[in-house]
N, C-alpha and C. Protein backbone atom coordinates (compact mmCIF):
# COMPACT_ATOMS: atom_id res chain seq x y z
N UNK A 1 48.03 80.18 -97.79
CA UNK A 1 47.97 80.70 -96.45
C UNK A 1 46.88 81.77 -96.45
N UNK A 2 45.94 81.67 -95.80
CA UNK A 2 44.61 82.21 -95.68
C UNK A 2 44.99 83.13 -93.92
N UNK A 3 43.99 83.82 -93.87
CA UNK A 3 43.57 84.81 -92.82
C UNK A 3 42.31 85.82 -93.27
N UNK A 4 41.91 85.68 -92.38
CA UNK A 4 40.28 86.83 -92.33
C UNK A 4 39.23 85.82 -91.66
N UNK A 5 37.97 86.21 -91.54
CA UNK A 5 36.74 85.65 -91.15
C UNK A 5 36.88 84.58 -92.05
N UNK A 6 36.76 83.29 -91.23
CA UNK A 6 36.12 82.00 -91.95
C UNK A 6 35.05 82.41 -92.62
N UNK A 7 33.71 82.92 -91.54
CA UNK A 7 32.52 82.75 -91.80
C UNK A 7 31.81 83.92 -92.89
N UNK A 8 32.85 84.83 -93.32
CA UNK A 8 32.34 86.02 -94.05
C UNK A 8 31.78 85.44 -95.35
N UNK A 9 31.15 85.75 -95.94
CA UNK A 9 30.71 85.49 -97.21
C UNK A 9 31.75 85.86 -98.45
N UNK A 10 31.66 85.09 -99.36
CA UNK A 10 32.76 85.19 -100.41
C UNK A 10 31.93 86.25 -101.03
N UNK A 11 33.18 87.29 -101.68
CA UNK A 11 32.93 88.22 -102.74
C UNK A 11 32.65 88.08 -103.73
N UNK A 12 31.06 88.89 -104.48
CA UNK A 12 30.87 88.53 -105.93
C UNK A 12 32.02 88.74 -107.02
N UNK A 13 32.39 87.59 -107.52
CA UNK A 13 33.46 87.87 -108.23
C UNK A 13 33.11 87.77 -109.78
N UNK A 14 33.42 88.78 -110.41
CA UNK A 14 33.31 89.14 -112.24
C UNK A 14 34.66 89.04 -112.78
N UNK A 15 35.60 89.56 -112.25
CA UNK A 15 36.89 89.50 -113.10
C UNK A 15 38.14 88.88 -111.96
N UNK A 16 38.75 88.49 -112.54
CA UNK A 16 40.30 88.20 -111.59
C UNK A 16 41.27 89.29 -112.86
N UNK A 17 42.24 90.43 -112.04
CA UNK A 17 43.02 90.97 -112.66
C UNK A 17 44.32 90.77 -111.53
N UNK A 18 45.41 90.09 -112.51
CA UNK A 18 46.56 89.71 -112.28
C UNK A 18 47.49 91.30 -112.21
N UNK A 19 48.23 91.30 -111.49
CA UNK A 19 49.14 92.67 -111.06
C UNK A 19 50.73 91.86 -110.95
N UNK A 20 51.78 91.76 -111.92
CA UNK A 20 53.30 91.22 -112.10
C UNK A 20 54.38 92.42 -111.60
N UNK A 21 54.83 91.96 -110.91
CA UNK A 21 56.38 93.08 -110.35
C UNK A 21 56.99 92.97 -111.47
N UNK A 22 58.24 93.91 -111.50
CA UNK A 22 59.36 93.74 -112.25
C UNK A 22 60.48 92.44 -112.61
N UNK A 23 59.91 91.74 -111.36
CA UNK A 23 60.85 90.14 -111.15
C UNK A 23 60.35 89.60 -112.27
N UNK A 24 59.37 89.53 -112.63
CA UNK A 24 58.59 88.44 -113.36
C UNK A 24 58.42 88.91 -114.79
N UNK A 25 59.43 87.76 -116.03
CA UNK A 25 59.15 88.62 -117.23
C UNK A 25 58.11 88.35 -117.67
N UNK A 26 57.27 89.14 -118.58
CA UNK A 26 55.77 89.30 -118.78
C UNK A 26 55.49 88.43 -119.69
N UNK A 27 56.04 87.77 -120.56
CA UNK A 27 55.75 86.40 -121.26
C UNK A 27 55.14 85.56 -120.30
N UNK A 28 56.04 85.00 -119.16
CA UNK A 28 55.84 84.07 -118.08
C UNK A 28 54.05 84.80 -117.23
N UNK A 29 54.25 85.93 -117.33
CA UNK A 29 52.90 86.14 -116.24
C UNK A 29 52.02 86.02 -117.36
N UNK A 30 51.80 86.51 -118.53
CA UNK A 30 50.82 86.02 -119.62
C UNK A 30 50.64 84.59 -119.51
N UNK A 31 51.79 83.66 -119.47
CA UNK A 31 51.51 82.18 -119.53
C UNK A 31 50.64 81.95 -118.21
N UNK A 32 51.14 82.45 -117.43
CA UNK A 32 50.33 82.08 -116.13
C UNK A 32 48.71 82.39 -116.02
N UNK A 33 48.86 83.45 -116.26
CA UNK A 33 47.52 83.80 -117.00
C UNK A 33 46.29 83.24 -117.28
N UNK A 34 47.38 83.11 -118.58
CA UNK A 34 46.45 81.74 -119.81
C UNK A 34 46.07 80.93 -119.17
N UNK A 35 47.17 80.08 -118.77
CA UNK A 35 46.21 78.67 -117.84
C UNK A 35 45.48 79.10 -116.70
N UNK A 36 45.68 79.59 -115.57
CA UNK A 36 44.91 79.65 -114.89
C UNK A 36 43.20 80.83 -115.38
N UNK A 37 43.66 81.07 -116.33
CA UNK A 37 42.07 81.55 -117.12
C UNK A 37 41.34 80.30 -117.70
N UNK A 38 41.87 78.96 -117.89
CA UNK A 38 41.61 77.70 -118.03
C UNK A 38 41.02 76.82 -116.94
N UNK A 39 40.84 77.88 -115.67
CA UNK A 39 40.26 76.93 -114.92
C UNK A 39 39.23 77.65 -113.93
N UNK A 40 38.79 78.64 -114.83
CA UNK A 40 38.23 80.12 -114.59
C UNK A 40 36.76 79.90 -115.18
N UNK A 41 35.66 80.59 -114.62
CA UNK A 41 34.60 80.97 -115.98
C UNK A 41 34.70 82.28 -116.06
N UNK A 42 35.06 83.29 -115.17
CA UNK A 42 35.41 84.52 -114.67
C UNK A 42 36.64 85.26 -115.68
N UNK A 43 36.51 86.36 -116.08
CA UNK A 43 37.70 86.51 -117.08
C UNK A 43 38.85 86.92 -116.52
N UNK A 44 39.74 86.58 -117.09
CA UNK A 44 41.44 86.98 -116.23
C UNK A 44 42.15 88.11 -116.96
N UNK A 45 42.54 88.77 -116.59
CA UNK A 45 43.38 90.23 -117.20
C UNK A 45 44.77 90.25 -116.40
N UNK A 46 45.46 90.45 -117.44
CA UNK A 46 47.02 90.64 -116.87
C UNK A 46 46.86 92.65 -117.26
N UNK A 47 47.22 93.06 -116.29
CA UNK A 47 47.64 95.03 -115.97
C UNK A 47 48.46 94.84 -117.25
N UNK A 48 48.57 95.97 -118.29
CA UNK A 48 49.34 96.49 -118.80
C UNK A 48 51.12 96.79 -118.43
N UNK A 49 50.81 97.42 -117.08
CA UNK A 49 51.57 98.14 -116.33
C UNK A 49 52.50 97.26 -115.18
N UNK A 50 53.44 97.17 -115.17
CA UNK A 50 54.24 96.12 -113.54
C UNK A 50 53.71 96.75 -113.05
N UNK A 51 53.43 96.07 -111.74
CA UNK A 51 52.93 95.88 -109.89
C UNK A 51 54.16 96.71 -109.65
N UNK A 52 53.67 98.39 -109.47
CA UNK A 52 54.31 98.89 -108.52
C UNK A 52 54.67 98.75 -107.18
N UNK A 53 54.95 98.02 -106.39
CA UNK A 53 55.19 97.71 -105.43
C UNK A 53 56.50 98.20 -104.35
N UNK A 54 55.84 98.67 -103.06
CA UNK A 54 56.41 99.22 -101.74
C UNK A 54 57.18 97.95 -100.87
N UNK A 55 57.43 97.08 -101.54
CA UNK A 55 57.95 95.94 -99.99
C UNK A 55 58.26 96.14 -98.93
N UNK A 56 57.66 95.82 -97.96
CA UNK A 56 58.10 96.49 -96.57
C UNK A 56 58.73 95.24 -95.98
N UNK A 57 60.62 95.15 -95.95
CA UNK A 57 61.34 93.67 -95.25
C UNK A 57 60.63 93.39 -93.77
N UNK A 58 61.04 92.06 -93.64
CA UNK A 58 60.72 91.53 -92.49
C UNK A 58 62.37 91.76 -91.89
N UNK A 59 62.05 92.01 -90.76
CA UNK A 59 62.76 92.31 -89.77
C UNK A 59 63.91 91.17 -89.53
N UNK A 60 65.36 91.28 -90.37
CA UNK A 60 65.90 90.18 -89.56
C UNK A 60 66.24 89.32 -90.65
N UNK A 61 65.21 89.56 -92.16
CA UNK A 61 65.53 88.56 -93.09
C UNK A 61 65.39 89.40 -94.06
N UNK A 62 66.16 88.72 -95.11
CA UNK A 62 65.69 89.10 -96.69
C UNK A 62 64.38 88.63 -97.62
N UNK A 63 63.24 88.74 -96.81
CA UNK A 63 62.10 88.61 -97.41
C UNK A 63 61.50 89.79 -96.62
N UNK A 64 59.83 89.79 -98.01
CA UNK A 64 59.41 90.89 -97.68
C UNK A 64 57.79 90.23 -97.20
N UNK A 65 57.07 91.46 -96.43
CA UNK A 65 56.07 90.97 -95.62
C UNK A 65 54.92 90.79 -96.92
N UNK A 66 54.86 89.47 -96.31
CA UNK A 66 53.28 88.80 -97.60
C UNK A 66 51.86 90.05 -97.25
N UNK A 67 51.86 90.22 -96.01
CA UNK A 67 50.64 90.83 -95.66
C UNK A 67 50.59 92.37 -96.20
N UNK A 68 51.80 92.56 -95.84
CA UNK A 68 52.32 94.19 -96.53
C UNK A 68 51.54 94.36 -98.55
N UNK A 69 52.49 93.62 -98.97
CA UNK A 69 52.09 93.32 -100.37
C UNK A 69 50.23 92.88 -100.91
N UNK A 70 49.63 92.46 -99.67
CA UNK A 70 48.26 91.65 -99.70
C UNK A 70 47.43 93.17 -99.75
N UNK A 71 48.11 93.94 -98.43
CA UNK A 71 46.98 95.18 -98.43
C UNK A 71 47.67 96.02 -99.56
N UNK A 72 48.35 96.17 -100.66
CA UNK A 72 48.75 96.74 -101.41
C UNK A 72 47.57 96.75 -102.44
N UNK A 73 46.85 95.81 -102.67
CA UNK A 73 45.67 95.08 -103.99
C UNK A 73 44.43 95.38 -103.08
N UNK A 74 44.28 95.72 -101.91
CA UNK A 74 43.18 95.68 -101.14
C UNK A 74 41.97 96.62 -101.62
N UNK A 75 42.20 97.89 -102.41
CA UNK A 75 41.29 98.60 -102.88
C UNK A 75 41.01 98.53 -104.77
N UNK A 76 40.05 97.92 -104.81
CA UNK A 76 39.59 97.62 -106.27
C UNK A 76 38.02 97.54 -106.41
N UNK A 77 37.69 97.67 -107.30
CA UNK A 77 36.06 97.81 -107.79
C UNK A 77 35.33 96.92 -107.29
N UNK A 78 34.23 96.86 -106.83
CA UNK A 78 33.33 95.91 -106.58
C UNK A 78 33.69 94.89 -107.45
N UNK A 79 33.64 93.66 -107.36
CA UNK A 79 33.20 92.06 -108.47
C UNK A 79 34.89 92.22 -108.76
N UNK A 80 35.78 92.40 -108.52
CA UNK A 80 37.28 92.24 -109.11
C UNK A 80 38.02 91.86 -108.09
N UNK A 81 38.85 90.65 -108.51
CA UNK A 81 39.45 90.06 -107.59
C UNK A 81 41.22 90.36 -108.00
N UNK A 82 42.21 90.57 -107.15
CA UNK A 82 43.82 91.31 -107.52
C UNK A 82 44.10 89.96 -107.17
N UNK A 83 45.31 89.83 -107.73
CA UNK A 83 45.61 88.67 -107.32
C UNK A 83 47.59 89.48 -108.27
N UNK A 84 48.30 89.66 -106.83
CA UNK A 84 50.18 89.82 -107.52
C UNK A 84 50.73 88.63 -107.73
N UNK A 85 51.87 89.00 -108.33
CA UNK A 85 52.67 87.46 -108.94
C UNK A 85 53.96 88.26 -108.73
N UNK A 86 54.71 87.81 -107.85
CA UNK A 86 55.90 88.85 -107.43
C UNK A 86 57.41 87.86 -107.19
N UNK A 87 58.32 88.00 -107.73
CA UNK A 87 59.21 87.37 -107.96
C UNK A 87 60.15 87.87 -106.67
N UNK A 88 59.62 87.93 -105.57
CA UNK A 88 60.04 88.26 -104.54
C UNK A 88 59.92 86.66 -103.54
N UNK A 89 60.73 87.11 -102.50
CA UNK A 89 60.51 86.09 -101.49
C UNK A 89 59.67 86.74 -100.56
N UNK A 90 58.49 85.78 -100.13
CA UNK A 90 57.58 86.40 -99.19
C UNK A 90 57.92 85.81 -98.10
N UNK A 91 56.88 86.04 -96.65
CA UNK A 91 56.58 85.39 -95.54
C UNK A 91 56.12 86.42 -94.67
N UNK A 92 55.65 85.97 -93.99
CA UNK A 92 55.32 86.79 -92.41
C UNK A 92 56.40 86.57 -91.04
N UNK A 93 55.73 87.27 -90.16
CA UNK A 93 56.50 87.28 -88.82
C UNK A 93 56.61 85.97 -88.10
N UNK A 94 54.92 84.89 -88.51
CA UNK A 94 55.23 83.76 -87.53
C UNK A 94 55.56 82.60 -88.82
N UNK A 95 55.92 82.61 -90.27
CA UNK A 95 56.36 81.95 -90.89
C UNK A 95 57.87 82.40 -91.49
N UNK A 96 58.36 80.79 -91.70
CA UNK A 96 59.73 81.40 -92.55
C UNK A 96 59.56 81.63 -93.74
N UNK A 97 58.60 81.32 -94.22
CA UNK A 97 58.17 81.85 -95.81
C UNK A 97 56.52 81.28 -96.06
N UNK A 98 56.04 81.78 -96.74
CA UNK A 98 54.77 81.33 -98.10
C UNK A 98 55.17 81.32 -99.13
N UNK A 99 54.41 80.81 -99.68
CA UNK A 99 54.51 81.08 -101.06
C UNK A 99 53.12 81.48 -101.83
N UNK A 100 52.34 81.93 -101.09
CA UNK A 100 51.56 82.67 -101.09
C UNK A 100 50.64 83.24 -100.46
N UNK A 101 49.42 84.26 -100.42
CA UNK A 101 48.78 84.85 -99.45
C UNK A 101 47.87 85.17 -100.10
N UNK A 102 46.24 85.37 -98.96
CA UNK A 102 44.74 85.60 -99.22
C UNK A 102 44.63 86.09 -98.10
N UNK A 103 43.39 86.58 -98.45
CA UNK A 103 42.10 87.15 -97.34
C UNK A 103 41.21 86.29 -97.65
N UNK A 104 40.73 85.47 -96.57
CA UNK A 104 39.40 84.64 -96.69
C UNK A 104 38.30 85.63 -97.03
N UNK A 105 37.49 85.13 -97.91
CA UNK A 105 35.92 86.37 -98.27
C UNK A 105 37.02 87.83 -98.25
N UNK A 106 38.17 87.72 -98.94
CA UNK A 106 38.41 88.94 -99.61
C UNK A 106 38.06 89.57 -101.10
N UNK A 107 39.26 90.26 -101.01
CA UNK A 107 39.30 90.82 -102.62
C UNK A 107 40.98 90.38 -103.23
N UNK A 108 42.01 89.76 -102.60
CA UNK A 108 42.89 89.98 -103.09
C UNK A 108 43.61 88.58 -102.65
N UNK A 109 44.72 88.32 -103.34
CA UNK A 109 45.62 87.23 -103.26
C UNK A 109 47.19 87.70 -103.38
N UNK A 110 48.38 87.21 -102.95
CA UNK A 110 49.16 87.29 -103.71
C UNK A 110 50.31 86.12 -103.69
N UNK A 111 51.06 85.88 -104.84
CA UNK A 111 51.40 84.51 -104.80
C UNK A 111 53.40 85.14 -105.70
N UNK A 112 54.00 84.73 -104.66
CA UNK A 112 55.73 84.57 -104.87
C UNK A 112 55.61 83.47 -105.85
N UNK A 113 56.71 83.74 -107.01
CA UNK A 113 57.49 82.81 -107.86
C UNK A 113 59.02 82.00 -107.29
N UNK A 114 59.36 82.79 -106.04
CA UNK A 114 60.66 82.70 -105.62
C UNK A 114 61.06 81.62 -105.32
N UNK A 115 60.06 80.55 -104.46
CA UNK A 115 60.36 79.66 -103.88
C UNK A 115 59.36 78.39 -104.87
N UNK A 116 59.18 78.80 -106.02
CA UNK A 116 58.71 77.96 -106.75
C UNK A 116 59.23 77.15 -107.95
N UNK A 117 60.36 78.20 -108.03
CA UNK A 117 61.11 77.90 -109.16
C UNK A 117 62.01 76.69 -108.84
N UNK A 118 62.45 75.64 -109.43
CA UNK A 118 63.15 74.69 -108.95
C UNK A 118 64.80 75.51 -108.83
N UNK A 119 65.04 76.14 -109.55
CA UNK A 119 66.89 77.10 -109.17
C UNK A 119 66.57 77.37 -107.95
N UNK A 120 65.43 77.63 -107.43
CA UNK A 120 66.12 78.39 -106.00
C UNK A 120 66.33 76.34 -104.93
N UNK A 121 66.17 75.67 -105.56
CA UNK A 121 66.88 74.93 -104.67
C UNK A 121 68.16 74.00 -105.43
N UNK A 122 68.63 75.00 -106.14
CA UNK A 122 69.91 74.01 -106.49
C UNK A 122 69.55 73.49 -108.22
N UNK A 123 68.33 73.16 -108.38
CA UNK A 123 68.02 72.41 -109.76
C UNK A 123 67.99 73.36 -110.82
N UNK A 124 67.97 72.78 -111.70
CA UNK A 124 67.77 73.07 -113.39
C UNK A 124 66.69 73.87 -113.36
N UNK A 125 66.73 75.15 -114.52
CA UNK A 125 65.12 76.06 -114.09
C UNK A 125 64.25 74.96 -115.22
N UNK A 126 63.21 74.65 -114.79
CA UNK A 126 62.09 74.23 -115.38
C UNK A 126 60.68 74.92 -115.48
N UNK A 127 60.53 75.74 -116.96
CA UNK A 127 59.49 76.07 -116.83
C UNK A 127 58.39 75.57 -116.61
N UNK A 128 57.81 74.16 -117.12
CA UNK A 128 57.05 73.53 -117.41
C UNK A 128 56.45 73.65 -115.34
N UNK A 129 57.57 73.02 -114.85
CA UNK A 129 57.73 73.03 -113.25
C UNK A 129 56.93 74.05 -112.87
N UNK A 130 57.57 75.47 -112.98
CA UNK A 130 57.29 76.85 -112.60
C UNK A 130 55.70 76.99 -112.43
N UNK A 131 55.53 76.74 -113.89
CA UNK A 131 54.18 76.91 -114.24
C UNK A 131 53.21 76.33 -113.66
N UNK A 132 53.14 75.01 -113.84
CA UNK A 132 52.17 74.24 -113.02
C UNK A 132 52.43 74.78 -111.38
N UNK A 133 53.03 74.75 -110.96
CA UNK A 133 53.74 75.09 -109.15
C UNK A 133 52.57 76.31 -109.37
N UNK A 134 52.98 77.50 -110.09
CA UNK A 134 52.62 79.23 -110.07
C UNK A 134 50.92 78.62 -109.69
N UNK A 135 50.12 78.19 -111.01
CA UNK A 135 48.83 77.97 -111.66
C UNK A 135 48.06 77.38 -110.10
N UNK A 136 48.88 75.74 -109.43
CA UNK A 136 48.19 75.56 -108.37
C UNK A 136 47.93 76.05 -107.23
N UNK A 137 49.54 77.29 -107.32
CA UNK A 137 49.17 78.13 -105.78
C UNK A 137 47.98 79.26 -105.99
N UNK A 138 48.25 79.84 -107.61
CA UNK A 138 47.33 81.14 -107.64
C UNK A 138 45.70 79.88 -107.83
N UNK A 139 45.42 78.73 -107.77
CA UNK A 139 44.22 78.46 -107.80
C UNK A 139 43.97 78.04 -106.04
N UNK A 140 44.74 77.71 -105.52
CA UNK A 140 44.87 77.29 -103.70
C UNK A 140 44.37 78.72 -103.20
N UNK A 141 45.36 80.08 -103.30
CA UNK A 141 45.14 81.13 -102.69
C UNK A 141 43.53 81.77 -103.43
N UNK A 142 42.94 81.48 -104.77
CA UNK A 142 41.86 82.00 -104.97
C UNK A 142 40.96 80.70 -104.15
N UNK A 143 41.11 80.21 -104.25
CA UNK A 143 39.95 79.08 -102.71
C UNK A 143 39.49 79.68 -101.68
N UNK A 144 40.78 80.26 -101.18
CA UNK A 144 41.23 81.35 -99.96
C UNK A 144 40.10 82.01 -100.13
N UNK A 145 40.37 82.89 -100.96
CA UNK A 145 39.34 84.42 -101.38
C UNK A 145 37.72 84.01 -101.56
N UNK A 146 37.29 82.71 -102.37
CA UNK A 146 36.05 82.37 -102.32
C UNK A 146 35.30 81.50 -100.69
N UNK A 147 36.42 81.96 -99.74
CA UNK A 147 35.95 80.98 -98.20
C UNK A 147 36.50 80.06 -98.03
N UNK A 148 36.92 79.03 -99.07
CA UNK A 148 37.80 77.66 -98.45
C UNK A 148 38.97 78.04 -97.23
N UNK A 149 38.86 76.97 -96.71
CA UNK A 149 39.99 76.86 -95.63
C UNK A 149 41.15 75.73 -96.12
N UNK A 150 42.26 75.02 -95.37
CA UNK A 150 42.60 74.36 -95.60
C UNK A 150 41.90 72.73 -95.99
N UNK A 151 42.42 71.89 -96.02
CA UNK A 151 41.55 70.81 -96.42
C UNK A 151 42.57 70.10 -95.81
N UNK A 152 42.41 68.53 -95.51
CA UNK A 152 42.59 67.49 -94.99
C UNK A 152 43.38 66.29 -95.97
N UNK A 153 42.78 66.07 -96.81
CA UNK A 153 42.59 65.41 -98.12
C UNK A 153 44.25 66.31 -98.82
N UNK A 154 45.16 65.22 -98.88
CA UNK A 154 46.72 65.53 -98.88
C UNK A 154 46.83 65.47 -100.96
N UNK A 155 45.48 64.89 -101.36
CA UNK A 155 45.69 65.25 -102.64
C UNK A 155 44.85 66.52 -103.32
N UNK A 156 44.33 67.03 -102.47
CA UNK A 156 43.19 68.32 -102.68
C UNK A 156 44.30 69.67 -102.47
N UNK A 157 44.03 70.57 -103.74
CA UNK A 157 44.28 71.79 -103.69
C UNK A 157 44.42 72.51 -103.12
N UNK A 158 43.63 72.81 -102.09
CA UNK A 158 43.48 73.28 -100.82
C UNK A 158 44.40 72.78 -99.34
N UNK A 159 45.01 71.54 -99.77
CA UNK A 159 45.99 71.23 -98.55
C UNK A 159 46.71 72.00 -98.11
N UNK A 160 47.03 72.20 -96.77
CA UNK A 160 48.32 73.53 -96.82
C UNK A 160 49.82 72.71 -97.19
N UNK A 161 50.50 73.19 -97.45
CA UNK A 161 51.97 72.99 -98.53
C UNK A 161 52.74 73.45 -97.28
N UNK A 162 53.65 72.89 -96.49
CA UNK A 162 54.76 73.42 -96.16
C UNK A 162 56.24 73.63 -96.65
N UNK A 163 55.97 73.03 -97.79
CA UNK A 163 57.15 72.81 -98.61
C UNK A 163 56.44 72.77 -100.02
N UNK A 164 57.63 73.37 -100.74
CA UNK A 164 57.33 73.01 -102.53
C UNK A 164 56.91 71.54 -102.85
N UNK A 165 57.44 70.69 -102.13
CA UNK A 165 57.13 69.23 -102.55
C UNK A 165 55.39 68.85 -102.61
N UNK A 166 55.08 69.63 -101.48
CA UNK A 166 54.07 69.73 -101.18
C UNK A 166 53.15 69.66 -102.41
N UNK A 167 53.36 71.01 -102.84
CA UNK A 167 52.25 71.60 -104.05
C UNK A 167 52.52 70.40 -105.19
N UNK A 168 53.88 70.06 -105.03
CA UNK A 168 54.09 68.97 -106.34
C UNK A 168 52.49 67.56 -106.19
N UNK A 169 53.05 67.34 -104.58
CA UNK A 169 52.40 65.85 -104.57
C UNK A 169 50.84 66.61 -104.49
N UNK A 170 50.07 67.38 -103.83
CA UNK A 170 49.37 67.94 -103.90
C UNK A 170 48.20 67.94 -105.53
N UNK A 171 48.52 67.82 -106.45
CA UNK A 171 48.45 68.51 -107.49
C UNK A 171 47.51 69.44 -108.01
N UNK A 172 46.79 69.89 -109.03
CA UNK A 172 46.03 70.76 -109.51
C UNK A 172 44.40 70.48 -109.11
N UNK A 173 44.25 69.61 -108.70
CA UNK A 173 42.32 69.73 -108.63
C UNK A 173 41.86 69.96 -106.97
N UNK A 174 40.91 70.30 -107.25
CA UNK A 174 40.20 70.36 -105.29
C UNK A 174 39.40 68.85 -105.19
N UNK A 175 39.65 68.52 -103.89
CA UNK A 175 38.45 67.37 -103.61
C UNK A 175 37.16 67.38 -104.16
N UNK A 176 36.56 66.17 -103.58
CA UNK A 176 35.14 66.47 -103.67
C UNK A 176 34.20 67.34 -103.10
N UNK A 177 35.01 67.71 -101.69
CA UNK A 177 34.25 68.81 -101.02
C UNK A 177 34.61 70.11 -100.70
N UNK A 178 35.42 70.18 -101.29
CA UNK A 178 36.18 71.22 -101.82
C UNK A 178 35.38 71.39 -102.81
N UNK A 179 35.35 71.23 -103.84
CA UNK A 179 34.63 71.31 -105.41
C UNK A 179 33.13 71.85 -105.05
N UNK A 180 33.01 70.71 -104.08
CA UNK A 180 31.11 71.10 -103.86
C UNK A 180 30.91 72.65 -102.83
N UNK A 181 32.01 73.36 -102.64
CA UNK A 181 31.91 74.42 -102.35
C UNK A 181 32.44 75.77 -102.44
N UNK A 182 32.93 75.04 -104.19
CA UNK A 182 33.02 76.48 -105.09
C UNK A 182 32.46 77.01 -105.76
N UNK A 183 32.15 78.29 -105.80
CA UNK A 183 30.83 79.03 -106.53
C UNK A 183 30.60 78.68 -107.93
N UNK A 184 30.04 78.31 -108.65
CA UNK A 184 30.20 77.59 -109.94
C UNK A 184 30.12 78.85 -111.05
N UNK A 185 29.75 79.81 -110.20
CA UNK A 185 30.01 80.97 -111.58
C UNK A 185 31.43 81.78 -111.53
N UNK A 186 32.35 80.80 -110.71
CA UNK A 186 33.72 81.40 -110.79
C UNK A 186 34.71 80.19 -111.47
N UNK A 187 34.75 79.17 -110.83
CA UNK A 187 35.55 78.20 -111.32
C UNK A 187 34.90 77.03 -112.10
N UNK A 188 35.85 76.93 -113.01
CA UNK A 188 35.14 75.74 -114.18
C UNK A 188 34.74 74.47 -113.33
N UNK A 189 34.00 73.91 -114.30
CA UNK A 189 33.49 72.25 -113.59
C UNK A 189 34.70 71.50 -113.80
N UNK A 190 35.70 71.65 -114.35
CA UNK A 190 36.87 70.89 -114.68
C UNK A 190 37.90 70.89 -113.41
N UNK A 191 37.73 72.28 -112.88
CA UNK A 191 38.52 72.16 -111.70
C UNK A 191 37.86 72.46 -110.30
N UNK A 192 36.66 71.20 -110.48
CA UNK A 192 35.58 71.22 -109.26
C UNK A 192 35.17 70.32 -108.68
C-alpha cells in the first residue's frame, strides 16, 4: 500500500536499515534480513536496538495506524532507506488492515508480521510461510519507495494483495515491466 507523489523521483538509495519492535524475536528479523539482502545490491542492516515505537490505535479497533508508524522512520540520512517489521496489526482509517506501508519516492516502509503469519488464521505457525510472506511484502513495499505503483499482472510483486492469499499466489519476482523500472543499483538482476 503506497501513498505520496507518483511522479516524485525515487530516492538515492545506499543502505536499507531494518528497525524490529519488541513483537518480533530478533533471530526471525535477522532471517528476514538475510534474504531480503539476497535480493538487494544495496546493503541491509538490522538496528542493534528494538523499534521504539509510539502506536497511535485506530479509533474503534485494535490495530494501530500504519501511517502513524510510517512517519515514525521518516527522518534518516540522506541515501538510507527505514524500513519497520512490527509484529503489530496495522491499517488505516479507509482500510481494515495492510500488511504493509510506503511513501512513493520516499525514505521509509513499514511492513506487519501479524497478518502474515499463518496462526493468525487458525493454522499451524509456519516459518518457512512467514518468511517468504515477510521477504515479498518488505520487497512489494520497497517498489513503493523506488516509484512503482501497483501493477496489473496478478503474478508480479507489485500486485496489490487484498488478502494473504494474495501475496501467496502473487509470488516473489516483479514483471517484466516492473523489473525494467527498477533502479539497477538497488535491486539484484535476479529479482528484476
Amino acid at each position: 500500500m503506497a501513498d505520496g507523489n507518483p511522479h516524485a523521483a525515487p530516492p538515492r538509495i545506499e543502505t536499507v536499515r531494518f528497525h524490529a519492535d519488541g513483537g518480533i524475536a530478533r533471530a526471525l528479523a535477522e532471517d528476514i534480513v538475510a534474504h531480503v539482502s539476497r535480493c538487494l545490491v544495496v546493503p541491509c542492516r538490522l538496528d542493534a536496538s528494538p523499534w521504539d515505537i509510539r502506536p497511535v490505535r485506530l479509533g474503534g479497533r485494535d490495530q494501530v495506524d500504519a501511517d502513524g508508524l510510517l512517519a515514525s522512520l521518516a527522518s534518516c540520512a540522506p541515501g538510507v532507506i527505514q524500513v519497520g517489521l512490527t509484529g503489530l496489526d496495522i491499517g488505516l482509517p479507509i482500510f481494515t488492515f495492510v500488511f504493509g506501508r510506503a511513501m512513493r519516492g520516499g525514505h521509509a516502509a513499514v511492513v506487519s508480521l501479524a497478518r502474515l503469519r499463518p496462526e493468525h488464521y487458525g493454522l499451524a505457525a509456519d516459518a518457512d510461510v512467514l518468511l517468504r510472506r515477510a521477504v515479498t511484502e518488505i520487497l512489494h513495499e520497497l517498489g513503493h519507495v523506488v516509484g512503482l505503483g501497483h501493477c496489473n499482472d496478478f503474478n508480479c510483486i507489485m500486485h496489490f494483495a487484498p488478502k494473504v492469499e494474495s501475496i501467496d499466489v502473487r509470488g516473489g519476482d516483479f514483471c517484466t515491466a516492473c523489473a525494467a523500472s527498477l533502479p539497477p543499483d538497488v535491486f539484484s538482476p535476479l529479482h528484476g
